[in-house]
N, C-alpha and C. Protein backbone atom coordinates (compact mmCIF):
# COMPACT_ATOMS: atom_id res chain seq x y z
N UNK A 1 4.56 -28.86 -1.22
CA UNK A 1 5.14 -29.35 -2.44
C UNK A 1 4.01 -29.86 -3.32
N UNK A 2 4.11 -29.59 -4.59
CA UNK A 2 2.89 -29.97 -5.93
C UNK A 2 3.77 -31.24 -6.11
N UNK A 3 2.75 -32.15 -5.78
CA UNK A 3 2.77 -33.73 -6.27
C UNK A 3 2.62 -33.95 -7.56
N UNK A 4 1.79 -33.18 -8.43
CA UNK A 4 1.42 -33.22 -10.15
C UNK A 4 1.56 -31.98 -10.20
N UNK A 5 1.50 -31.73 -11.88
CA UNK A 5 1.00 -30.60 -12.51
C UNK A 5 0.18 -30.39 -12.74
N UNK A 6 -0.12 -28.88 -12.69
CA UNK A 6 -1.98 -28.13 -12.46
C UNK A 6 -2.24 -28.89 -14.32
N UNK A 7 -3.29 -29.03 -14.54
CA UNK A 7 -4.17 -28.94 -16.06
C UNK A 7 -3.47 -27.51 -16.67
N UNK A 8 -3.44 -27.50 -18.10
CA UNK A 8 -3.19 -26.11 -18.29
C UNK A 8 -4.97 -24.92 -18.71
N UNK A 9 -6.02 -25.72 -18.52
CA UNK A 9 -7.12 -25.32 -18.12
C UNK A 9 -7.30 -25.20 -16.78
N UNK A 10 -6.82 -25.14 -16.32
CA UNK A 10 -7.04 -25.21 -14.36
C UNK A 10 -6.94 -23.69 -14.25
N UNK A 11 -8.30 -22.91 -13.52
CA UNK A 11 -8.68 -21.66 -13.13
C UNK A 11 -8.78 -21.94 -11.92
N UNK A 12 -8.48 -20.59 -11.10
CA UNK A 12 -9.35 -20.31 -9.75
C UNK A 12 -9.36 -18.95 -9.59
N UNK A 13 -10.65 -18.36 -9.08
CA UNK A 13 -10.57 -16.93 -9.16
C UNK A 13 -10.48 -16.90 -7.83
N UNK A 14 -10.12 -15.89 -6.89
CA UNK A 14 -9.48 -15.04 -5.73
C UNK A 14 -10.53 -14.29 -5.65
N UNK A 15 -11.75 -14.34 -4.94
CA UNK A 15 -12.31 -12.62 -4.62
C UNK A 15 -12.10 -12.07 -3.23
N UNK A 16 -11.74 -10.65 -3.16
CA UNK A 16 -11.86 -9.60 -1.97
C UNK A 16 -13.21 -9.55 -2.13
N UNK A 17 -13.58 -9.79 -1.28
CA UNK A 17 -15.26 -9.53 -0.28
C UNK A 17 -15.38 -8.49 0.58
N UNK A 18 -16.47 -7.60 0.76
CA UNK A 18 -16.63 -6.98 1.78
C UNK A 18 -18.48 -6.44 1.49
N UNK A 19 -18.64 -6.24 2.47
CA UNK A 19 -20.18 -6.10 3.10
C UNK A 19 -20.45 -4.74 1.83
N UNK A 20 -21.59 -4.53 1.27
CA UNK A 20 -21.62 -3.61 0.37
C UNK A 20 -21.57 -1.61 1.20
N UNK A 21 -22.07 -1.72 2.48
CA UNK A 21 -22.41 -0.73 3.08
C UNK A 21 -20.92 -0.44 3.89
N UNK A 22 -19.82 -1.06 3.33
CA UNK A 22 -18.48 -1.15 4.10
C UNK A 22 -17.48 -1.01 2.81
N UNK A 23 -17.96 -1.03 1.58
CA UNK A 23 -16.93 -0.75 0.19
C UNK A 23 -15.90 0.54 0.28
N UNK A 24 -17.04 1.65 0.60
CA UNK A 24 -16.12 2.74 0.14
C UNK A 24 -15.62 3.55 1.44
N UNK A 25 -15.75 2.70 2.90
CA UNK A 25 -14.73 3.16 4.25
C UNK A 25 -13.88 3.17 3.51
N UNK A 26 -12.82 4.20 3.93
CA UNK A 26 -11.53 4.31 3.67
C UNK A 26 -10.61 3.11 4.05
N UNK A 27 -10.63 2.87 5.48
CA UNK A 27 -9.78 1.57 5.87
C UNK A 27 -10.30 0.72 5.17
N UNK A 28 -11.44 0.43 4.56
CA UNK A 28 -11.71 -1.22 4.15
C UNK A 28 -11.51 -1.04 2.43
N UNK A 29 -11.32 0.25 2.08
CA UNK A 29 -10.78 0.40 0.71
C UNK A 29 -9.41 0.22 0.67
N UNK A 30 -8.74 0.87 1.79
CA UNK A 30 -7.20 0.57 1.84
C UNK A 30 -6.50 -0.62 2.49
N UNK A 31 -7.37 -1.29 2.93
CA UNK A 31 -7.44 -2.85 2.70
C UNK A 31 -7.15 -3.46 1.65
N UNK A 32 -8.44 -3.53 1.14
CA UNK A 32 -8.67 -4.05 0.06
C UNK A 32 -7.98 -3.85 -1.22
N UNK A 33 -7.36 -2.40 -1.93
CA UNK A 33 -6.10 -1.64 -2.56
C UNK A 33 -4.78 -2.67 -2.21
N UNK A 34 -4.41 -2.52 -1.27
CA UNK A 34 -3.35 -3.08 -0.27
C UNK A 34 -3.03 -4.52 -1.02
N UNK A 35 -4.34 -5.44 -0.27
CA UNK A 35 -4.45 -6.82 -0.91
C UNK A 35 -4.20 -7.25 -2.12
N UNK A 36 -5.10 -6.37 -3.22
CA UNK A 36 -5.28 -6.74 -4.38
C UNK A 36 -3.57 -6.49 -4.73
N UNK A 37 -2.87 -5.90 -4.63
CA UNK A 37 -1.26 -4.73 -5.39
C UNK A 37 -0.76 -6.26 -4.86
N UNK A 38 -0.77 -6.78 -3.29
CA UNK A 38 0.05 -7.70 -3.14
C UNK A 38 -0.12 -9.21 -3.96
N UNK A 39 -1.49 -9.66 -3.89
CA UNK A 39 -1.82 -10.64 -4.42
C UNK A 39 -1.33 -10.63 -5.78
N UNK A 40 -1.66 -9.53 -6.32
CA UNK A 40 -1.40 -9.42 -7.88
C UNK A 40 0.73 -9.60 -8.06
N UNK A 41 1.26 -9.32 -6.83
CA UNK A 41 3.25 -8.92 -7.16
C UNK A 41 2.82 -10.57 -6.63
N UNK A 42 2.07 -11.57 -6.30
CA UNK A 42 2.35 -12.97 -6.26
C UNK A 42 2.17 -13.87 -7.15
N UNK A 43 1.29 -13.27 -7.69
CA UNK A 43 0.56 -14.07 -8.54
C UNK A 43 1.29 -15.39 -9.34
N UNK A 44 2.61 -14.72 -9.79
CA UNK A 44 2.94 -16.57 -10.40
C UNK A 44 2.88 -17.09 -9.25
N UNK A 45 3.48 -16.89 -7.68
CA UNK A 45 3.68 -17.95 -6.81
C UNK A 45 2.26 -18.74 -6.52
N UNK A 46 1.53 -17.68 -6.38
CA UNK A 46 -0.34 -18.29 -6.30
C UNK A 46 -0.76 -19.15 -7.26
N UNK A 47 -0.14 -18.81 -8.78
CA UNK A 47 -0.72 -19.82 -9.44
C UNK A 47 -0.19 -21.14 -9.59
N UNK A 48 0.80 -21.05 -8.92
CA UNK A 48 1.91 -22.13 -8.91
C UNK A 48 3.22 -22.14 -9.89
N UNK A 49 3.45 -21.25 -10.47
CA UNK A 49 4.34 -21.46 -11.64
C UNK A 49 5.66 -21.03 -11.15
N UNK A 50 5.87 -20.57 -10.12
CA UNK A 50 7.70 -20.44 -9.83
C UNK A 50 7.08 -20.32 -8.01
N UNK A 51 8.16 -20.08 -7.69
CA UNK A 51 8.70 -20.29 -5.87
C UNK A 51 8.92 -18.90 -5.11
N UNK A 52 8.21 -18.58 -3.77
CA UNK A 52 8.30 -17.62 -3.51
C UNK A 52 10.00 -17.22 -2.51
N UNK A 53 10.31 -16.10 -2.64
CA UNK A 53 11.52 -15.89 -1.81
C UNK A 53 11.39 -16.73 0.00
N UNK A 54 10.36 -16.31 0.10
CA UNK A 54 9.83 -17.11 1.46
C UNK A 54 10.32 -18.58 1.72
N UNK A 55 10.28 -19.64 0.35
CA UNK A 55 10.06 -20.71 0.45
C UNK A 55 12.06 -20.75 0.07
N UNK A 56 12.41 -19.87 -0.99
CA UNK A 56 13.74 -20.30 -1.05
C UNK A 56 14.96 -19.96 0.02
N UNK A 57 14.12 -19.08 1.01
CA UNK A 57 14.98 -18.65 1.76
C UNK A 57 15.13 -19.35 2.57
N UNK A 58 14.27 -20.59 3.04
CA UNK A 58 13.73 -21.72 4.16
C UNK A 58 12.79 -21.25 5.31
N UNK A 59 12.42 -19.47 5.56
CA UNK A 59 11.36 -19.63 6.41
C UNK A 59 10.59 -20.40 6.88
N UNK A 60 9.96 -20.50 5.95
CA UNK A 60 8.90 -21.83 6.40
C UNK A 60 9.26 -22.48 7.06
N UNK A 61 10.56 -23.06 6.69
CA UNK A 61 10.46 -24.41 7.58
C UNK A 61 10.99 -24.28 8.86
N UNK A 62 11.15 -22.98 9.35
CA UNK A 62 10.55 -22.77 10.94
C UNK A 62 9.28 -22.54 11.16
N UNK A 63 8.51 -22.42 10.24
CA UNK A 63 7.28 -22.50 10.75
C UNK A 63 6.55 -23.45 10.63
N UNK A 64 6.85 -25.02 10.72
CA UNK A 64 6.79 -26.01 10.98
C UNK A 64 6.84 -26.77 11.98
């Protein structure tokens, strides 16, 4: 739970990393493809601005 509200200047950037001699493997491209498509369908929940299905459904709080 957010105790305050973010600044409306408040950044954080997200980077996918990977070893440069490991970029263009296929698995670590389709990784990385993979990641970015999901991160990006989250993104309001990441930035904080609305609630993920996860959290309204109560998952979580079996995983507590």
């Amino acid at each position: 739970m957010r105790v305050a509200a973010l600044p409306e200047d408040f950044t954080l950037d997200l980077w996918l990393l990977t070893h440069e001699d490991l970029r263009q493997t296929a698995r670590i491209r389709a990784f990385l493809d993979f990641m970015a498509k999901e991160l990006a369908k989250e993104a309001s929940v990441l930035e904080g601005r609305s609630s993920s299905d996860a959290t309204r459904t109560g998952w979580k709080d079996d995983l507590c």
